[in-house]
PDB file of N, CA and C in Angstrom:
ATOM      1  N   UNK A   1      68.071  38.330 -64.341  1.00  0.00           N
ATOM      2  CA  UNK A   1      66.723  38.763 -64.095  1.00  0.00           C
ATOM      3  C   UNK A   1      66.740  40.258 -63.768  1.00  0.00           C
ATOM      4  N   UNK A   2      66.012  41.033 -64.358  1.00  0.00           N
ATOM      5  CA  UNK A   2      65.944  42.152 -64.588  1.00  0.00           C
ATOM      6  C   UNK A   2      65.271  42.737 -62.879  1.00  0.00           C
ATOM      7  N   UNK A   3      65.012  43.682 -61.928  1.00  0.00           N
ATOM      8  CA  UNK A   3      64.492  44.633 -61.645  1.00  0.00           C
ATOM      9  C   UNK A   3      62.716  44.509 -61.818  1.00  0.00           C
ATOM     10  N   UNK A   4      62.072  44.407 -60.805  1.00  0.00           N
ATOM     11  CA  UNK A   4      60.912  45.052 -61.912  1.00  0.00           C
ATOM     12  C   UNK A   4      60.080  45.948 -60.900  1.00  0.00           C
ATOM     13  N   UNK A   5      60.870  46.170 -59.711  1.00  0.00           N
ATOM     14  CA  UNK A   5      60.281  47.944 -58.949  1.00  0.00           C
ATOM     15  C   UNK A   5      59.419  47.072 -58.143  1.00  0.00           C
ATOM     16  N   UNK A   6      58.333  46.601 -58.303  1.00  0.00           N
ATOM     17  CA  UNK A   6      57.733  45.707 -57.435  1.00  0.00           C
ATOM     18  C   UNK A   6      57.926  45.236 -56.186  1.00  0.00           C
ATOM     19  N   UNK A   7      56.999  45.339 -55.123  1.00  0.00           N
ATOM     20  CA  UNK A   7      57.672  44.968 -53.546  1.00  0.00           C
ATOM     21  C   UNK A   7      57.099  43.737 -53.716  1.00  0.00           C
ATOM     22  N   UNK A   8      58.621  42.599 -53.161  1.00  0.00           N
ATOM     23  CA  UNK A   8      58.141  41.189 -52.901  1.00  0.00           C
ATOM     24  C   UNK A   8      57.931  40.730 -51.926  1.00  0.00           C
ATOM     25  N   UNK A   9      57.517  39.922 -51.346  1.00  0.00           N
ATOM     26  CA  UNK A   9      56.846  39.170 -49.917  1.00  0.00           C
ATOM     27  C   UNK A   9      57.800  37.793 -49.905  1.00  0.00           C
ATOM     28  N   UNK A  10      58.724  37.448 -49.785  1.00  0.00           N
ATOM     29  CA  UNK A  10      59.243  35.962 -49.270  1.00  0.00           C
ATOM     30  C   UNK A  10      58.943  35.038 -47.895  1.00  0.00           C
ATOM     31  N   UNK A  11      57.698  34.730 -47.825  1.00  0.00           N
ATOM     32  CA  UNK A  11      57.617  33.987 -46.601  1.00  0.00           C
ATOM     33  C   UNK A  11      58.946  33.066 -45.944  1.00  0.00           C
ATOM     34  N   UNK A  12      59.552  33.361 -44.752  1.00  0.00           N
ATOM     35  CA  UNK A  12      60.663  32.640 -44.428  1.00  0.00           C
ATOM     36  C   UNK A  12      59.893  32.364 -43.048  1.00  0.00           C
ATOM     37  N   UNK A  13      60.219  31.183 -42.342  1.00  0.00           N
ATOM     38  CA  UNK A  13      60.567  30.554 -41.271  1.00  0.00           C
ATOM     39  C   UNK A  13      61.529  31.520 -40.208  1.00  0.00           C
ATOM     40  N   UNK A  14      62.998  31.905 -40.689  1.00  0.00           N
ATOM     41  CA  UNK A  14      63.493  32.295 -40.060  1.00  0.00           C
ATOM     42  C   UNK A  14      64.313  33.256 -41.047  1.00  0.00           C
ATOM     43  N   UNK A  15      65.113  34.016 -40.472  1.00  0.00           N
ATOM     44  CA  UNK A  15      65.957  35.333 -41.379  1.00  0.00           C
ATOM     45  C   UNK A  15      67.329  35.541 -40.639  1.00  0.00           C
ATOM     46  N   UNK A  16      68.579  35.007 -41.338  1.00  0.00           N
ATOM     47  CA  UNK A  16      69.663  35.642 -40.235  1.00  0.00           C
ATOM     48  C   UNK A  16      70.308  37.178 -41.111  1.00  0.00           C
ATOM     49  N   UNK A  17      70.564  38.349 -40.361  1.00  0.00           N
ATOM     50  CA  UNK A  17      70.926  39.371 -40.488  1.00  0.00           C
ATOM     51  C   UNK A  17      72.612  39.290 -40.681  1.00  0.00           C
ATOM     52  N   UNK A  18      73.263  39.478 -41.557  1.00  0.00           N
ATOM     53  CA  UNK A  18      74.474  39.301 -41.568  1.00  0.00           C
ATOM     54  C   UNK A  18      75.274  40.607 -42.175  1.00  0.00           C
ATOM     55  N   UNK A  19      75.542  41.543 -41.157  1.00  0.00           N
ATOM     56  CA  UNK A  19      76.408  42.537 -41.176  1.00  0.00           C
ATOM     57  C   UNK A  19      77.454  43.194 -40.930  1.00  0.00           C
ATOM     58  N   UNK A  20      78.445  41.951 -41.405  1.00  0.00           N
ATOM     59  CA  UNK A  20      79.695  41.797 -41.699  1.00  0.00           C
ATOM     60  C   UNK A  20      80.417  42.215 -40.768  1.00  0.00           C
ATOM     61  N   UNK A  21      80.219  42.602 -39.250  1.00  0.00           N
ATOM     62  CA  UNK A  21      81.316  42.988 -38.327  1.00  0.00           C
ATOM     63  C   UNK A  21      82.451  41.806 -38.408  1.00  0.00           C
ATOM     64  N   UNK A  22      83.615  41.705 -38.420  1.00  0.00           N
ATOM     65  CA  UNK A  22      84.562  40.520 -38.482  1.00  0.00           C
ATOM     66  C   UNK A  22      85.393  41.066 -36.963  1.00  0.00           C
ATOM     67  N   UNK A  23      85.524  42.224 -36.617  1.00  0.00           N
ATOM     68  CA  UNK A  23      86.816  42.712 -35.765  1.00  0.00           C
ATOM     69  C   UNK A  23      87.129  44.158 -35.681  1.00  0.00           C
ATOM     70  N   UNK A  24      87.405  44.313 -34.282  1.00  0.00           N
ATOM     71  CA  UNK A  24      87.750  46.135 -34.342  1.00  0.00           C
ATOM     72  C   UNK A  24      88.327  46.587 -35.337  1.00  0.00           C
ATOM     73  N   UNK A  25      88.592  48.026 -35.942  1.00  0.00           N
ATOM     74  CA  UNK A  25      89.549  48.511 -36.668  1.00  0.00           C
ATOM     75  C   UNK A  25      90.767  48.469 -36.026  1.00  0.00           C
ATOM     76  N   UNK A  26      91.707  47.712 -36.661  1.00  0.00           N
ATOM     77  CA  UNK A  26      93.420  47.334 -36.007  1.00  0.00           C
ATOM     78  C   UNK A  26      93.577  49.022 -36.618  1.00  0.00           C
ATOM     79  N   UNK A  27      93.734  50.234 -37.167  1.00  0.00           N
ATOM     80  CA  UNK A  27      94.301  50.963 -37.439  1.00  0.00           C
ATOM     81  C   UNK A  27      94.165  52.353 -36.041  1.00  0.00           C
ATOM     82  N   UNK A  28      94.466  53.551 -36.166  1.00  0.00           N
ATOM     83  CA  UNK A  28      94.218  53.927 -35.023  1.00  0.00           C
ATOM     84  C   UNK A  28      94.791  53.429 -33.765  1.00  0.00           C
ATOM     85  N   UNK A  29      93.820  53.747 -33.053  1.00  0.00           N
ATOM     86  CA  UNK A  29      93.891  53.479 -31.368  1.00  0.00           C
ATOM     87  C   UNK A  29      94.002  52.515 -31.250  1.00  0.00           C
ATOM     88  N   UNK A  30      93.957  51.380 -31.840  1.00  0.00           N
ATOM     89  CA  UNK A  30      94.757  50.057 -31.046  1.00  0.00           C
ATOM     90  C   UNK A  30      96.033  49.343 -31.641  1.00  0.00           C
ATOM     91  N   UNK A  31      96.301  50.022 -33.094  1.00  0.00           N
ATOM     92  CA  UNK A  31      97.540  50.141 -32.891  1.00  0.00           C
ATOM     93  C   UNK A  31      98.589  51.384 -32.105  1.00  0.00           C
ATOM     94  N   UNK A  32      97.932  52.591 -31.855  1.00  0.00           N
ATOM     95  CA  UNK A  32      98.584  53.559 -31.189  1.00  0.00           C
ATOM     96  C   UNK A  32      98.939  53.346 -29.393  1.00  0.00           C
ATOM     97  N   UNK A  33      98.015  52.255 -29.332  1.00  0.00           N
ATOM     98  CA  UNK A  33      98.113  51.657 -27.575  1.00  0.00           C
ATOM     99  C   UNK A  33      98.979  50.556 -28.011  1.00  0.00           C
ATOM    100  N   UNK A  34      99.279  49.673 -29.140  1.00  0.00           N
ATOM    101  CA  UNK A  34      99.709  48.893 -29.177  1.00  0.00           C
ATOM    102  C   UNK A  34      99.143  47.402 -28.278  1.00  0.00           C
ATOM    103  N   UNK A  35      97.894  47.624 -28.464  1.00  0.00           N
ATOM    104  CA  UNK A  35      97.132  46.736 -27.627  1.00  0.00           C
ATOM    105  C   UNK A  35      97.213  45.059 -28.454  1.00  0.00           C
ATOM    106  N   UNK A  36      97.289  44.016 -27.706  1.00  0.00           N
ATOM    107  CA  UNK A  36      97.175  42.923 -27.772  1.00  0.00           C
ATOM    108  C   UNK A  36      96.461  42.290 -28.605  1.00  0.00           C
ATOM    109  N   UNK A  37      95.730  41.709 -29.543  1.00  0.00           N
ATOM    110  CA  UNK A  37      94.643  41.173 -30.204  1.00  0.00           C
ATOM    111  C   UNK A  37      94.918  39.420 -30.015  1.00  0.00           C
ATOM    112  N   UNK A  38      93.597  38.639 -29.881  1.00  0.00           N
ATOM    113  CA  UNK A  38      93.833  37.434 -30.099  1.00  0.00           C
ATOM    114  C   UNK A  38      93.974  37.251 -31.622  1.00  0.00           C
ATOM    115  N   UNK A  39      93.581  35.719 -32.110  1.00  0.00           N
ATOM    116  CA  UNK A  39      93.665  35.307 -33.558  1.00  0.00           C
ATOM    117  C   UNK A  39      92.670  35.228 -34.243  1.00  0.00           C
ATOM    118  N   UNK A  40      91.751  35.962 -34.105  1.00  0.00           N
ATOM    119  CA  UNK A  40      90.883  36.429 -34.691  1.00  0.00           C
ATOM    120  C   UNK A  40      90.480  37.927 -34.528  1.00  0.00           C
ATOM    121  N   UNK A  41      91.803  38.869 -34.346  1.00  0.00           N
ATOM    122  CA  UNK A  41      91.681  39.850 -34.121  1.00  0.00           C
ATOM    123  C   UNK A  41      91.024  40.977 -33.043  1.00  0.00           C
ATOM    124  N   UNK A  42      90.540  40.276 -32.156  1.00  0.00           N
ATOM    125  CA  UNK A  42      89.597  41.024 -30.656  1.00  0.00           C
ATOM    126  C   UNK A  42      90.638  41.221 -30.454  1.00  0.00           C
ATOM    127  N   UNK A  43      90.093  42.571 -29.449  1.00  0.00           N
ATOM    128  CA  UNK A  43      91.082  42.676 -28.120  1.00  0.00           C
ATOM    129  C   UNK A  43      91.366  41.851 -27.207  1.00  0.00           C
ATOM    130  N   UNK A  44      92.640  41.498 -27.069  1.00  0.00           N
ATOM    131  CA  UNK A  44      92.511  40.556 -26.033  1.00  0.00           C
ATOM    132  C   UNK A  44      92.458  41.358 -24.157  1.00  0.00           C
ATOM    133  N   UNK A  45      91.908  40.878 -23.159  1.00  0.00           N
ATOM    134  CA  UNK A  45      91.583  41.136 -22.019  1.00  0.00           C
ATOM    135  C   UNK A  45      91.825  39.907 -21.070  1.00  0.00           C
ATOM    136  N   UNK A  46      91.970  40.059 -20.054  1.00  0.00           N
ATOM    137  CA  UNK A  46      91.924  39.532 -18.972  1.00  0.00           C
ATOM    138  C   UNK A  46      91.029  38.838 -17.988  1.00  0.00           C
ATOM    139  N   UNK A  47      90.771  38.568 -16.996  1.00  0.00           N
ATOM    140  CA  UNK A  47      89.607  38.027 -16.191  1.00  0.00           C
ATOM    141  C   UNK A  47      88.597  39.140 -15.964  1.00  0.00           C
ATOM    142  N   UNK A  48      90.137  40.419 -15.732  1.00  0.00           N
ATOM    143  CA  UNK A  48      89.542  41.896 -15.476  1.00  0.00           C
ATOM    144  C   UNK A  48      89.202  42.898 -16.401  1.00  0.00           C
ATOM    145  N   UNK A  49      89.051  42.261 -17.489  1.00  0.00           N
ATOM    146  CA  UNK A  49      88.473  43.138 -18.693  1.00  0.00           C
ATOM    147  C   UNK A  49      89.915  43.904 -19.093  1.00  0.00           C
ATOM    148  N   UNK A  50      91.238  43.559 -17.949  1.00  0.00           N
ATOM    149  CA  UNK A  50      92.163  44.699 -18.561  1.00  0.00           C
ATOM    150  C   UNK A  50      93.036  44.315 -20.091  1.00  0.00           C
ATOM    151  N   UNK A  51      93.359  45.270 -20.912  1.00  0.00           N
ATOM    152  CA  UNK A  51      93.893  45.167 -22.449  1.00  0.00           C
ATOM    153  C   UNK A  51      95.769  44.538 -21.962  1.00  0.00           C
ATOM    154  N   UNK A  52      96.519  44.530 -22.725  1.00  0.00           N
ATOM    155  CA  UNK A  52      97.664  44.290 -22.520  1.00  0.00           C
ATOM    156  C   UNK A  52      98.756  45.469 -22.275  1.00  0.00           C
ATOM    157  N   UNK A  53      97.695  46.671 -22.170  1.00  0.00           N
ATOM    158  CA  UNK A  53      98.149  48.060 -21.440  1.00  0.00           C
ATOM    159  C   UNK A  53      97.278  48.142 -20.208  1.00  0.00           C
ATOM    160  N   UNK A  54      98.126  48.314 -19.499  1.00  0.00           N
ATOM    161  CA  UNK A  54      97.541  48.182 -17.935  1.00  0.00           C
ATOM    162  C   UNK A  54      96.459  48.771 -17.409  1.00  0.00           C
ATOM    163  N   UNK A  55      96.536  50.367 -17.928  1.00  0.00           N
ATOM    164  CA  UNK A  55      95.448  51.250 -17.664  1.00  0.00           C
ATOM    165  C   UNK A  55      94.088  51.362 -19.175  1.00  0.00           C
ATOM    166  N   UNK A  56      94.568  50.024 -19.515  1.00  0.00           N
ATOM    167  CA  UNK A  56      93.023  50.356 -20.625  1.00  0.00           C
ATOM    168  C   UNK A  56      92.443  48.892 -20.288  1.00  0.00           C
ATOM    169  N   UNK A  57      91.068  49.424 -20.470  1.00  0.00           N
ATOM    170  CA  UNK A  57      90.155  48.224 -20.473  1.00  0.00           C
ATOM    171  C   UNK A  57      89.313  48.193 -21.428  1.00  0.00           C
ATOM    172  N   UNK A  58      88.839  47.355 -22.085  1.00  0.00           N
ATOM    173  CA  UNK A  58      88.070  46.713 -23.468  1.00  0.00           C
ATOM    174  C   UNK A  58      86.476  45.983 -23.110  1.00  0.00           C
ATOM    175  N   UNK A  59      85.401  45.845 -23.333  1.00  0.00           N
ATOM    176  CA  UNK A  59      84.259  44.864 -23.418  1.00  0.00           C
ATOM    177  C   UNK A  59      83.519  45.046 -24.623  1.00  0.00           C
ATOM    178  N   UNK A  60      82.789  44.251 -24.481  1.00  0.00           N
ATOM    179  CA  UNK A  60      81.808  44.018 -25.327  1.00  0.00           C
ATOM    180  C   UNK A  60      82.648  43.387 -26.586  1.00  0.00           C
ATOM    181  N   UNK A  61      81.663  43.990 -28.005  1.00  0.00           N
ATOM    182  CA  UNK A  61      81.712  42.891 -29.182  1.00  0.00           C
ATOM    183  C   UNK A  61      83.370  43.088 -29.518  1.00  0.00           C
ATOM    184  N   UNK A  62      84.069  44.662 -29.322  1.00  0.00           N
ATOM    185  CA  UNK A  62      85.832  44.404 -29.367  1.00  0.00           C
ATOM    186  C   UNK A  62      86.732  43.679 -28.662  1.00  0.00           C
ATOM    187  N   UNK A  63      85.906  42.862 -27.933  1.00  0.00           N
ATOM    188  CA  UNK A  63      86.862  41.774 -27.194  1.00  0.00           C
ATOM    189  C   UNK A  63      86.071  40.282 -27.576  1.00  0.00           C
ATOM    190  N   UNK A  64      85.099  40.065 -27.853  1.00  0.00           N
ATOM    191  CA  UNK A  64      84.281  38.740 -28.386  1.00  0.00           C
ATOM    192  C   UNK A  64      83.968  38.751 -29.339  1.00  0.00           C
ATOM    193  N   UNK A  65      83.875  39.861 -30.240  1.00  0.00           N
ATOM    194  CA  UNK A  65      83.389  39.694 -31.819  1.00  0.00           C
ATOM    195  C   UNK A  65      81.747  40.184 -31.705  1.00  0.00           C
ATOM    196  N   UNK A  66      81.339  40.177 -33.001  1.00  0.00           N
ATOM    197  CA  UNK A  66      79.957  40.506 -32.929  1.00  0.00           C
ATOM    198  C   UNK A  66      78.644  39.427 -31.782  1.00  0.00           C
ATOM    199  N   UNK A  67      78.711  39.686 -31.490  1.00  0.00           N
ATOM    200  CA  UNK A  67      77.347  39.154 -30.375  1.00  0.00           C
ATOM    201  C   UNK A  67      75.837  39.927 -29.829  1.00  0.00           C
ATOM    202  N   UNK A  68      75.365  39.464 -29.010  1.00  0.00           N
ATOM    203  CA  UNK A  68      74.178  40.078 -29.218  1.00  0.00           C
ATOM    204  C   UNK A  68      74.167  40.939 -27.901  1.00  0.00           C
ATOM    205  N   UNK A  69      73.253  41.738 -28.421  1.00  0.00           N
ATOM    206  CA  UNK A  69      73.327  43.450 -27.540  1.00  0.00           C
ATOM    207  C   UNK A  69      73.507  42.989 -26.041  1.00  0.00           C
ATOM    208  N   UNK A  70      72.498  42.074 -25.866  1.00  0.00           N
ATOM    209  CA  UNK A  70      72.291  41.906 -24.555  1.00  0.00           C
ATOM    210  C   UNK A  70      74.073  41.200 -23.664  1.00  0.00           C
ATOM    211  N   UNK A  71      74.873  40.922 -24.070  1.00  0.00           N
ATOM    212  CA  UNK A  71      76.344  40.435 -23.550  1.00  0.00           C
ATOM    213  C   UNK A  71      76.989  41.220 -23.720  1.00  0.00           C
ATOM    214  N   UNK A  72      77.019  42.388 -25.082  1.00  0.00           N
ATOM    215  CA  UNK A  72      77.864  43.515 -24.692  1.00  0.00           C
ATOM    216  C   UNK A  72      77.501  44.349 -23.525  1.00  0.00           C
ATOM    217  N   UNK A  73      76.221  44.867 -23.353  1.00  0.00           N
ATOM    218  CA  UNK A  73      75.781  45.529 -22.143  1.00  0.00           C
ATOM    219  C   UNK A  73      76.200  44.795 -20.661  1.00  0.00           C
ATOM    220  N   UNK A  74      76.514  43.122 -20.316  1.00  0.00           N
ATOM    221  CA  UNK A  74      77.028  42.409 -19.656  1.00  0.00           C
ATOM    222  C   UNK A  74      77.979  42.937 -19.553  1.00  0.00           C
ATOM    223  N   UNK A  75      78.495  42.702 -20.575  1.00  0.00           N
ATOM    224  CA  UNK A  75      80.566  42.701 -20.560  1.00  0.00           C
ATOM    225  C   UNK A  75      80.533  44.440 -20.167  1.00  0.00           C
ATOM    226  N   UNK A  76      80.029  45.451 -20.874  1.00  0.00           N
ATOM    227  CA  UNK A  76      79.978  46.520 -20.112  1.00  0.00           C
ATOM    228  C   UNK A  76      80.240  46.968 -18.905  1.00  0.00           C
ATOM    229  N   UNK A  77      78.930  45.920 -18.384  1.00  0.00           N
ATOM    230  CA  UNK A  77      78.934  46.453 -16.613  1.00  0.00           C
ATOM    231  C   UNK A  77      79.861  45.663 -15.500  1.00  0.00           C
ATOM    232  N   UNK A  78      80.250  44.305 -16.320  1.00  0.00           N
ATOM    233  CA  UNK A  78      81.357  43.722 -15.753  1.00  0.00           C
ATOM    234  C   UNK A  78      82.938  44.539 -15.831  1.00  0.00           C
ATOM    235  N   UNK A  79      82.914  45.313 -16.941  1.00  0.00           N
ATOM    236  CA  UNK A  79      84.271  46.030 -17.325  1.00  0.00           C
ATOM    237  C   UNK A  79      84.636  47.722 -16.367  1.00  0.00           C
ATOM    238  N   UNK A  80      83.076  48.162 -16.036  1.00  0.00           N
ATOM    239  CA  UNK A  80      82.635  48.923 -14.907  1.00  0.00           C
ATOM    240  C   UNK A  80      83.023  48.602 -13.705  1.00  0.00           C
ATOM    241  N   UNK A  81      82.567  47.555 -13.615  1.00  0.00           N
ATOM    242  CA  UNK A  81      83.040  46.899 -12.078  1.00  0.00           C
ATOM    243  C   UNK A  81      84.198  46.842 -11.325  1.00  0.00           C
ATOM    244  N   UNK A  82      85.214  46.113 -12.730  1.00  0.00           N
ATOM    245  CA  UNK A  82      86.655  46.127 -12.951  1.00  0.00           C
ATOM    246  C   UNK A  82      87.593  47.475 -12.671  1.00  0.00           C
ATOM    247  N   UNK A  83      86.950  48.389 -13.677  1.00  0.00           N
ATOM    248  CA  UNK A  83      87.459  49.751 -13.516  1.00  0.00           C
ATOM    249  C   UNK A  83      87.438  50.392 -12.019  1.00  0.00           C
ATOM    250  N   UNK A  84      85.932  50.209 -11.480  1.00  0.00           N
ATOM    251  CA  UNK A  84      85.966  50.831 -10.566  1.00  0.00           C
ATOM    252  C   UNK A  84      87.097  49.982  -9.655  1.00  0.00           C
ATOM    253  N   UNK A  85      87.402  48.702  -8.932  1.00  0.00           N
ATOM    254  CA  UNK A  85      88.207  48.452  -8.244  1.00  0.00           C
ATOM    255  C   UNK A  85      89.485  48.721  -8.789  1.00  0.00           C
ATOM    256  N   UNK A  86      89.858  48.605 -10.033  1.00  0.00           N
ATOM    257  CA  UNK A  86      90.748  49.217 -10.422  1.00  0.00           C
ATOM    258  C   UNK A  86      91.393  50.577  -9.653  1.00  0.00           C
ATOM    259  N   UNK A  87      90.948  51.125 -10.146  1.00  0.00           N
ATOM    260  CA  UNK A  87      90.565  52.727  -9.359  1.00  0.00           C
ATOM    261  C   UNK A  87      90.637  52.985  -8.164  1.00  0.00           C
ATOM    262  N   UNK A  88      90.034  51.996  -7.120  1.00  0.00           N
ATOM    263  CA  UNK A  88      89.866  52.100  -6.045  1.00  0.00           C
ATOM    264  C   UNK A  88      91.418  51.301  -5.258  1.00  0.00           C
ATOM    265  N   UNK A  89      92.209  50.768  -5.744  1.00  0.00           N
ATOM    266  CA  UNK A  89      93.245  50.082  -5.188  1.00  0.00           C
ATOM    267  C   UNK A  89      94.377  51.272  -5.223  1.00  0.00           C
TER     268      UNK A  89
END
């Protein structure tokens, strides 16, 4: 079926957005930290957000995969939290 320039209207119920995030880039910086990944490629982390290098910490969708805004901003301020006692010990 050809093109025909025309804007179409598809009434849907619902629409899922699928934009292919699968996993951090393994090249770079997490192979240069030599950081941990589970089996599906995230970073892997701790209770404390920490990576399998002591002084790095990871959140959001590079440690869970693509998810929705609102749990990376979670995992964010939980990985904040972390840092700061980190820091503070």
């Amino acid at each position: 079926m050809k093109p025909t320039g025309k804007t179409e209207i598809i009434e849907a119920d619902l629409v899922f957005l699928s934009m292919g995030f699968v996993h951090p880039e393994q090249e770079g910086l997490l192979q240069e930290l030599k950081l941990a990944t589970n089996d599906r490629k995230n970073i892997s982390v701790n209770s404390s957000q920490q990576t399998s290098s002591e002084k790095v910490f990871a959140c959001g969708d590079a440690t869970t995969g693509a998810s929705l805004v609102v749990r990376a901003m979670a995992s964010g301020k939980k990985t904040a939290k972390a840092i700061d006692h980190y820091l503070q010990s």
